[in-house]
N, C-alpha and C. Protein backbone atom coordinates (compact mmCIF):
# COMPACT_ATOMS: atom_id res chain seq x y z
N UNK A 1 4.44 4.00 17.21
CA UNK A 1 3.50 3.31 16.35
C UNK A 1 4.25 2.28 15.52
N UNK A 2 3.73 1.23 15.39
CA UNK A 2 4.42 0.41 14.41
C UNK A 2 4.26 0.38 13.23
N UNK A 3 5.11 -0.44 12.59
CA UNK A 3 5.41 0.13 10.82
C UNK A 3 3.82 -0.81 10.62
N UNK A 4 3.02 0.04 9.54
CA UNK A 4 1.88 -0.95 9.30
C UNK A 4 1.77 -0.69 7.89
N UNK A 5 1.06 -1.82 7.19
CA UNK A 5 0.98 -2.09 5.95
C UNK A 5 -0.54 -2.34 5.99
N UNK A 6 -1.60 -1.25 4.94
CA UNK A 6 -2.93 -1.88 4.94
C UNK A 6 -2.84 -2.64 3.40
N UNK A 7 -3.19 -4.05 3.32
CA UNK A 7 -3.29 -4.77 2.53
C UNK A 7 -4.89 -5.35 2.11
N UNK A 8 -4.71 -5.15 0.82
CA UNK A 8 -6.30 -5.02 0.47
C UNK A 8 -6.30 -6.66 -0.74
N UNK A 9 -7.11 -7.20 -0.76
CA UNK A 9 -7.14 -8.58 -1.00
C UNK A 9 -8.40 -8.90 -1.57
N UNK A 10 -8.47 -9.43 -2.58
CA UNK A 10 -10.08 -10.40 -2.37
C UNK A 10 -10.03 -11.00 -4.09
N UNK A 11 -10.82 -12.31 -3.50
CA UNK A 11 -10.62 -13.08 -4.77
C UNK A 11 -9.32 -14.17 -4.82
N UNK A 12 -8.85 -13.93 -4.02
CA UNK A 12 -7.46 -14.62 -3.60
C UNK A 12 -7.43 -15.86 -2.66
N UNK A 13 -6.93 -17.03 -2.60
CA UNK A 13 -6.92 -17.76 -1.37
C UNK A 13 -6.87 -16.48 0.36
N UNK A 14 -6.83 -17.62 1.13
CA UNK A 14 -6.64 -16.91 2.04
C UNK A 14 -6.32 -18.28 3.00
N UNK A 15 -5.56 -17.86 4.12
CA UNK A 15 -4.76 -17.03 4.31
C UNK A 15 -3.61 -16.25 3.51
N UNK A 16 -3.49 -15.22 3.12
CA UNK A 16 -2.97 -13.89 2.07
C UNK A 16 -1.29 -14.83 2.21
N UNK A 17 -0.85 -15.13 0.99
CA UNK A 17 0.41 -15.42 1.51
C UNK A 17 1.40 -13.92 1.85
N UNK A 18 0.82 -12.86 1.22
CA UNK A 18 1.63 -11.62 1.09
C UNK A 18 1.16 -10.86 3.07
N UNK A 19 -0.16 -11.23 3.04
CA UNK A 19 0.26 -10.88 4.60
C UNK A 19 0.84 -11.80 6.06
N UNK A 20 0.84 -13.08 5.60
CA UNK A 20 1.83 -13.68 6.12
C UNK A 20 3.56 -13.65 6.06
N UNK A 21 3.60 -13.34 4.68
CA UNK A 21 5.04 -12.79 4.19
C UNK A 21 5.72 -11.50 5.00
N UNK A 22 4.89 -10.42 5.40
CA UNK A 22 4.82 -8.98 5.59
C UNK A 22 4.51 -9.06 7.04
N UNK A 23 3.90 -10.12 7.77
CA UNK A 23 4.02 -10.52 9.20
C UNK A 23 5.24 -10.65 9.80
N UNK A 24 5.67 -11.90 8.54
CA UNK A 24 7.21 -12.44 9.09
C UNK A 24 8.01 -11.87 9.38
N UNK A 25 8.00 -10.34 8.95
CA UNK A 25 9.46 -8.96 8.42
C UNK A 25 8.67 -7.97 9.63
N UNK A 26 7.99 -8.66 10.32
CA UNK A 26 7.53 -7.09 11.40
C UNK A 26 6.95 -6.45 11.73
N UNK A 27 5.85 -6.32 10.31
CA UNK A 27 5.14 -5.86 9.83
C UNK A 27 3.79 -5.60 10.41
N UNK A 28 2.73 -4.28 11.11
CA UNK A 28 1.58 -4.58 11.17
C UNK A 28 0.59 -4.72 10.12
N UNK A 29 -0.19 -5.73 9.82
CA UNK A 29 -0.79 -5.55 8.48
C UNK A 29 -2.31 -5.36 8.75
N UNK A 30 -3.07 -4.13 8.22
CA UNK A 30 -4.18 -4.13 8.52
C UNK A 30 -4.78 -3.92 7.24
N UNK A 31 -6.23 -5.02 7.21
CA UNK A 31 -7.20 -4.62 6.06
C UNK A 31 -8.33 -4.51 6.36
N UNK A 32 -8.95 -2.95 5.29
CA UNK A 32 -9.88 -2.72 5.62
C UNK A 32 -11.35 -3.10 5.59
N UNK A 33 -12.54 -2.43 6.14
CA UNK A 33 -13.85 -3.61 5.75
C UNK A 33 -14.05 -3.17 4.43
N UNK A 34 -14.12 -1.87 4.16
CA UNK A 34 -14.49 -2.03 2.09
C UNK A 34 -13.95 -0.35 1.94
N UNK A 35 -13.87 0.17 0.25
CA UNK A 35 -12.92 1.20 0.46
C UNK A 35 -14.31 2.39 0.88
N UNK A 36 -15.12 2.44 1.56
CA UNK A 36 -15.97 3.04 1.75
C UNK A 36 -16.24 3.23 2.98
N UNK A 37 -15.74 2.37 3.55
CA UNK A 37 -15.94 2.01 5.21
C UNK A 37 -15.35 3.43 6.36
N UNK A 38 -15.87 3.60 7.04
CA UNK A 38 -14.83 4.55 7.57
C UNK A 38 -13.56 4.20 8.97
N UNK A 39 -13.59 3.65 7.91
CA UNK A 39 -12.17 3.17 8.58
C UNK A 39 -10.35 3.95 8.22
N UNK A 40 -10.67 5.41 7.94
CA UNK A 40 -9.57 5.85 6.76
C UNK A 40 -8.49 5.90 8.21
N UNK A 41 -8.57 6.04 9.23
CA UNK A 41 -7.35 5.75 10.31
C UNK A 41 -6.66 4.50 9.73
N UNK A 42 -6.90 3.67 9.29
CA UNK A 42 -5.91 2.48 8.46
C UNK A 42 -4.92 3.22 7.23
N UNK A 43 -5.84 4.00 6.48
CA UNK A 43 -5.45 4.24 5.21
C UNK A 43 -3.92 5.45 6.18
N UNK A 44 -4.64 6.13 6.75
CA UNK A 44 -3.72 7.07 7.64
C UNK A 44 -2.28 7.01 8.04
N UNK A 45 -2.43 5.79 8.58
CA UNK A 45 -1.40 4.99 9.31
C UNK A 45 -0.08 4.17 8.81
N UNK A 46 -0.61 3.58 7.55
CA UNK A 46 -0.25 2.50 7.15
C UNK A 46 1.18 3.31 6.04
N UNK A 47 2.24 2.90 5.99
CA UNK A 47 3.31 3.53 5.14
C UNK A 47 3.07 3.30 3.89
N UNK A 48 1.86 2.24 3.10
CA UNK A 48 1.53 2.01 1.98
C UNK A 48 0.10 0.97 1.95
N UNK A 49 -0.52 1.35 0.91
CA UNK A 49 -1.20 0.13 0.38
C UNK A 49 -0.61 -0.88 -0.32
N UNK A 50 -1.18 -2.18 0.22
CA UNK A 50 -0.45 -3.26 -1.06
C UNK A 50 -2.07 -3.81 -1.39
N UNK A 51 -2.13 -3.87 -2.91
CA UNK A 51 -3.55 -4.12 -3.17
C UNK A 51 -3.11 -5.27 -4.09
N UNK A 52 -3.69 -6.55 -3.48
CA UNK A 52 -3.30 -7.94 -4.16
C UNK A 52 -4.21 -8.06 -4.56
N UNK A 53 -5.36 -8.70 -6.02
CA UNK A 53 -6.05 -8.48 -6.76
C UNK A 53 -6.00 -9.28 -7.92
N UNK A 54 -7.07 -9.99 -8.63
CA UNK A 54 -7.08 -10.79 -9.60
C UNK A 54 -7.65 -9.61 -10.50
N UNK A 55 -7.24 -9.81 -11.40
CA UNK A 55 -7.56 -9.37 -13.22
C UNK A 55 -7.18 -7.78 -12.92
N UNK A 56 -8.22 -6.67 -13.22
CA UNK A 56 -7.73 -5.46 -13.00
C UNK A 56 -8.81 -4.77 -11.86
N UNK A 57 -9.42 -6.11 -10.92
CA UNK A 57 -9.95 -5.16 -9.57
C UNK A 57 -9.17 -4.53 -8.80
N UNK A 58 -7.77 -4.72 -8.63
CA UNK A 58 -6.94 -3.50 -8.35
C UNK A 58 -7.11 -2.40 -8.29
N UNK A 59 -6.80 -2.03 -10.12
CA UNK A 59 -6.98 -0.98 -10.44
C UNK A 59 -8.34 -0.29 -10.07
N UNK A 60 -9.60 -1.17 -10.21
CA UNK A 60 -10.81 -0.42 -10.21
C UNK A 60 -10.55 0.14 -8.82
N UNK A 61 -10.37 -0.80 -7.47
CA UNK A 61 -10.27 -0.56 -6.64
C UNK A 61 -9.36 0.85 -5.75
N UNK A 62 -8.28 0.54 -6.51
CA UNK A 62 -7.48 1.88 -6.56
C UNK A 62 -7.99 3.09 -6.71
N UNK A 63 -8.47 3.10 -7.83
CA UNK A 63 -9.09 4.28 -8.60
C UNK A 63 -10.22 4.79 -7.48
N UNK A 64 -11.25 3.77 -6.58
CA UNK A 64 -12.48 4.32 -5.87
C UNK A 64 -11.62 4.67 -4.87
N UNK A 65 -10.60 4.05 -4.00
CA UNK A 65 -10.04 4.60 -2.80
C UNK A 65 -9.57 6.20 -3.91
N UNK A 66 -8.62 6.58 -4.66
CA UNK A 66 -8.33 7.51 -4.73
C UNK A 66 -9.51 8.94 -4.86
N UNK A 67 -11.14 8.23 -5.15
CA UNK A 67 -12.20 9.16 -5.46
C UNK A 67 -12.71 9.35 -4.14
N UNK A 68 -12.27 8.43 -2.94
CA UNK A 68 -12.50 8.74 -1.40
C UNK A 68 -11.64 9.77 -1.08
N UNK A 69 -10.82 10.02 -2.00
CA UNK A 69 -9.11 10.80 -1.11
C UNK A 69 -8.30 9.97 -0.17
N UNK A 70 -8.05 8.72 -0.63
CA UNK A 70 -7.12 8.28 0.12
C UNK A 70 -5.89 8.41 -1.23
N UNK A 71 -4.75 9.27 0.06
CA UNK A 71 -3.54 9.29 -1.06
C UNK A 71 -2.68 8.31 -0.64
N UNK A 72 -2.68 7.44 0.45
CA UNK A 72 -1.67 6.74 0.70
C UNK A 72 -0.70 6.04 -0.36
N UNK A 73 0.62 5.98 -0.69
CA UNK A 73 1.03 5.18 -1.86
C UNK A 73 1.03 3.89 -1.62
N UNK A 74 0.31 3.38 -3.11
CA UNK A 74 0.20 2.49 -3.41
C UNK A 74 1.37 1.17 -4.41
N UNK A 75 1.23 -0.05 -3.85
CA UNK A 75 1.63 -0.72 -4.74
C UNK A 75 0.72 -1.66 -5.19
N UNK A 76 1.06 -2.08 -6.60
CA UNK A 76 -0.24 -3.61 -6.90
C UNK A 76 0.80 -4.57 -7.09
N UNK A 77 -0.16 -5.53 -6.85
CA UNK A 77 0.33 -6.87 -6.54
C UNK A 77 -0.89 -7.52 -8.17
N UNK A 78 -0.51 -7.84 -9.01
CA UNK A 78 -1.23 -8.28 -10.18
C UNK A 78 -1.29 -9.25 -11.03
N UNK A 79 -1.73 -10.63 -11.74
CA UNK A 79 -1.83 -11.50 -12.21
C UNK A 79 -0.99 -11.54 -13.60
N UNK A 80 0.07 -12.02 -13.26
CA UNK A 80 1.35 -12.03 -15.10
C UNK A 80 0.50 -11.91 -16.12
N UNK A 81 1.25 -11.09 -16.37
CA UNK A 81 0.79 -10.47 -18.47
C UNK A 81 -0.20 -9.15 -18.17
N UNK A 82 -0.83 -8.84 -17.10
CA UNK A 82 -1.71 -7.86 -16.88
C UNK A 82 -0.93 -6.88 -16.61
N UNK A 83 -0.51 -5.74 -17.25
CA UNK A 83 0.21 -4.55 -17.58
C UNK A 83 -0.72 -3.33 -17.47
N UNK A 84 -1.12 -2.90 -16.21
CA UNK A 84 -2.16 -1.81 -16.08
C UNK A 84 -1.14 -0.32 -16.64
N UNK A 85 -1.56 0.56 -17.49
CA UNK A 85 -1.17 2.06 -17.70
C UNK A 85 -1.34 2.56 -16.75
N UNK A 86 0.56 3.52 -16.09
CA UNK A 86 -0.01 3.70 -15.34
C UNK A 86 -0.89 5.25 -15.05
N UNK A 87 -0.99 5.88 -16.21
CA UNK A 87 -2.09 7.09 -16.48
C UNK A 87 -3.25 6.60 -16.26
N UNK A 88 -3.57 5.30 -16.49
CA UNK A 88 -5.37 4.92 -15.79
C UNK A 88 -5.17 4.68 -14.48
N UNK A 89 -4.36 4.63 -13.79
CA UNK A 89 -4.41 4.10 -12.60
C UNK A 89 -5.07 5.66 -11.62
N UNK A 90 -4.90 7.04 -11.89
CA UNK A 90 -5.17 7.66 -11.21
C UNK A 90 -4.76 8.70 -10.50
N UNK A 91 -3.21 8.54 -9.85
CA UNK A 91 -2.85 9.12 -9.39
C UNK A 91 -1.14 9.39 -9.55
N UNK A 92 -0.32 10.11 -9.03
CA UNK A 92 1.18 9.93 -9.16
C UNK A 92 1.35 8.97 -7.35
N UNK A 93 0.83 8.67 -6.65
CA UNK A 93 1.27 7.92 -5.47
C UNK A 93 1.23 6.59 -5.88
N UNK A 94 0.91 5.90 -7.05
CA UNK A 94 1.30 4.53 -7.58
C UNK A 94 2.24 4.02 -7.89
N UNK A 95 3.09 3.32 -6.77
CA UNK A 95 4.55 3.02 -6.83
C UNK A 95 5.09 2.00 -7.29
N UNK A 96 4.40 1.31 -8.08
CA UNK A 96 4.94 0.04 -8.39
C UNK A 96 3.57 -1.20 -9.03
N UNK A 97 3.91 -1.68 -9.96
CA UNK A 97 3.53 -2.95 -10.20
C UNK A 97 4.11 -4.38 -10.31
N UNK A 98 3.75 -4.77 -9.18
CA UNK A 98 4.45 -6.39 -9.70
C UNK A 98 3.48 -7.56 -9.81
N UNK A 99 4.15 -8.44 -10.50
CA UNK A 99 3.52 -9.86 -10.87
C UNK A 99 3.74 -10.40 -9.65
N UNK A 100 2.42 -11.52 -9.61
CA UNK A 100 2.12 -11.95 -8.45
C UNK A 100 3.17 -13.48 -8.05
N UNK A 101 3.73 -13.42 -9.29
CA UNK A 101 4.84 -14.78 -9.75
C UNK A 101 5.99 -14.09 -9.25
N UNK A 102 6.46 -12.92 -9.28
CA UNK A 102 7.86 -12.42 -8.76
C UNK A 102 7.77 -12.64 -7.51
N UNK A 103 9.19 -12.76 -7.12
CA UNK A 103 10.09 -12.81 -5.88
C UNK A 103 9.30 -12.02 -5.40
N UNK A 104 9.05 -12.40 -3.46
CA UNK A 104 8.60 -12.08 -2.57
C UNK A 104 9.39 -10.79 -2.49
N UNK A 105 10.68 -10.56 -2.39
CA UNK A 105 11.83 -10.00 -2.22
C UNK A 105 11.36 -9.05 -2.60
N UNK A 106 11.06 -8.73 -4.04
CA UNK A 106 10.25 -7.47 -4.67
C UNK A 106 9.05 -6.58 -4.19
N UNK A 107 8.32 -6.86 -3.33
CA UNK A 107 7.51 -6.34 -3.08
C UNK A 107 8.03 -5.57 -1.34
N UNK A 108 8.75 -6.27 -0.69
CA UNK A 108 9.59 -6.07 0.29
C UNK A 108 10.68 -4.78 -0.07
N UNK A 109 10.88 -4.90 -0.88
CA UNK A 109 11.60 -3.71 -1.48
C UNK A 109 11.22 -2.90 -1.85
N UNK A 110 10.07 -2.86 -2.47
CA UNK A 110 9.12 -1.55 -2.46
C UNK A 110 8.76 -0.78 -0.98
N UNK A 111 8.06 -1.84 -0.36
CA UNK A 111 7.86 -1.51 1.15
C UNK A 111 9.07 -0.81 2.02
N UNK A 112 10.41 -1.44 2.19
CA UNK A 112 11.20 -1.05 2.39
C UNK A 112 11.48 0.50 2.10
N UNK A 113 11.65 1.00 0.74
CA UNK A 113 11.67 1.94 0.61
C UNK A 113 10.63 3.42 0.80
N UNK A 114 9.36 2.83 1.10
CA UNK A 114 8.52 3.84 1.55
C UNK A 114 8.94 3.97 3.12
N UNK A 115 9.55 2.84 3.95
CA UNK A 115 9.75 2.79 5.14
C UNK A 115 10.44 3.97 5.28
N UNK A 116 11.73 3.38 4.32
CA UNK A 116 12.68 4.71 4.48
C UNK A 116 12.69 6.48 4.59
N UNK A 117 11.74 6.44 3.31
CA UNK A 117 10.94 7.65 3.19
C UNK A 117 10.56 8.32 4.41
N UNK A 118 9.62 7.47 5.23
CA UNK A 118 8.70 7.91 6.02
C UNK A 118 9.66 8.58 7.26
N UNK A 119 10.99 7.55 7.14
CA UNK A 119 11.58 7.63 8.33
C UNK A 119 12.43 9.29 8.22
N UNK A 120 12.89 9.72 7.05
CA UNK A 120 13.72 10.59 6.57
C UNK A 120 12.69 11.90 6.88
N UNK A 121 11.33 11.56 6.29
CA UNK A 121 10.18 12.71 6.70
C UNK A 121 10.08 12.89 8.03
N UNK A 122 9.91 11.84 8.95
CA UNK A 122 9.59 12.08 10.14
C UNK A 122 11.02 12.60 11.06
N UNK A 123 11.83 12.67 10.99
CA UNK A 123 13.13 13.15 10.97
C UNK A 123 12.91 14.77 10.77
N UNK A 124 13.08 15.05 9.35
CA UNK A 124 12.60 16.63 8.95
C UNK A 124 11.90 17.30 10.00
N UNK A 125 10.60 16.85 9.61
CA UNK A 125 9.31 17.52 10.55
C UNK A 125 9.63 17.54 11.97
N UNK A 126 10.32 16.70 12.39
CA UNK A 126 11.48 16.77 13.93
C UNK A 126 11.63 17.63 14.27
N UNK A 127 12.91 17.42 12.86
CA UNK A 127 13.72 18.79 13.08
C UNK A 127 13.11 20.65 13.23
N UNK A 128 12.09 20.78 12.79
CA UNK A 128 11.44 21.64 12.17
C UNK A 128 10.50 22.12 13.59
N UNK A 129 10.06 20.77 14.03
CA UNK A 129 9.08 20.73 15.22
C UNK A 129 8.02 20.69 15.40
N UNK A 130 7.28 19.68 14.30
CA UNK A 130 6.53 19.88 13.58
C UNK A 130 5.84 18.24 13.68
N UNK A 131 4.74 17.94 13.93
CA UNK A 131 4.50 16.15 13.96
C UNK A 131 4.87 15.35 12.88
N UNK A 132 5.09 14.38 13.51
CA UNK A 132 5.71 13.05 12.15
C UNK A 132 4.13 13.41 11.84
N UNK A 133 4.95 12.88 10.49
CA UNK A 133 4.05 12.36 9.32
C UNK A 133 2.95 11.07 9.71
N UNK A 134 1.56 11.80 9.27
CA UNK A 134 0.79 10.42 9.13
C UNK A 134 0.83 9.91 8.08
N UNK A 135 0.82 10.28 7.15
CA UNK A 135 1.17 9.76 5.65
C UNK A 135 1.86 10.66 4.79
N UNK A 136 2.23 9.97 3.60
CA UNK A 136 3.59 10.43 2.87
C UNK A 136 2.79 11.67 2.14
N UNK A 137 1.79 12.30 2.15
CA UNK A 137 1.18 12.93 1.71
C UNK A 137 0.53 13.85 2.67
N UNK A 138 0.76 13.95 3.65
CA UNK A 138 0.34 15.35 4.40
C UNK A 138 1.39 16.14 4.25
């Protein structure tokens, strides 16, 4: 399966520069039709959410995927000076906030490191004999 990233967007130009960015590195990027949709084989799959977002629909957004039960970890992607708490956000799988002005590099590095994760889990459960991981949370 390939490494996939579901990236959630709206309100934003488009074409997403962050899923063109996340193309360039390899990346499958899939987004879904709404967090209600049943489409949770994305949420499943994907080694993280990246939820790019003007003002704090992020967060709202966050918050309804997490009242669906999607635990996938999350990162936000968020508009400078907007400093979401992250006790409102919902959950402990919220890995990160960055400004939408920072280095591309940064958000790649977040990603990166769930990669790693996933790869170290699916390894374990190997070893064990046991199926890779669909998400960092089974």
């Amino acid at each position: 399966m390939p490494l996939g990233v579901c990236l959630i967007t709206a309100g934003l130009p488009r074409p997403s520069p962050a899923a063109e960015l996340l193309g360039k590195c390899g990346f499958s990027v899939w987004t879904p039709d709404s967090p209600g949709a049943d489409d949770g084989h994305i949420y499943d799959q994907a080694v993280c959410l990246v939820l790019d977002m003007p003002a704090d629909t992020g967060v709202r957004t966050l918050r309804l995927l997490r009242d669906y039960g999607v635990k996938t970890p999350a990162v936000l992607v968020v508009d400078g000076g907007y400093n979401p708490i992250f006790e409102d956000l919902g959950s402990p799988w919220t890995l990160g906030v960055i400004p939408r002005t920072a280095d591309p590099r940064e958000l790649l590095r977040w990603i990166e490191s769930m990669c790693i994760t996933r790869k170290l889990l699916d390894q374990v459960r190997s070893a064990d004999g046991a199926e890779p991981a669909q998400r960092l949370t089974a």
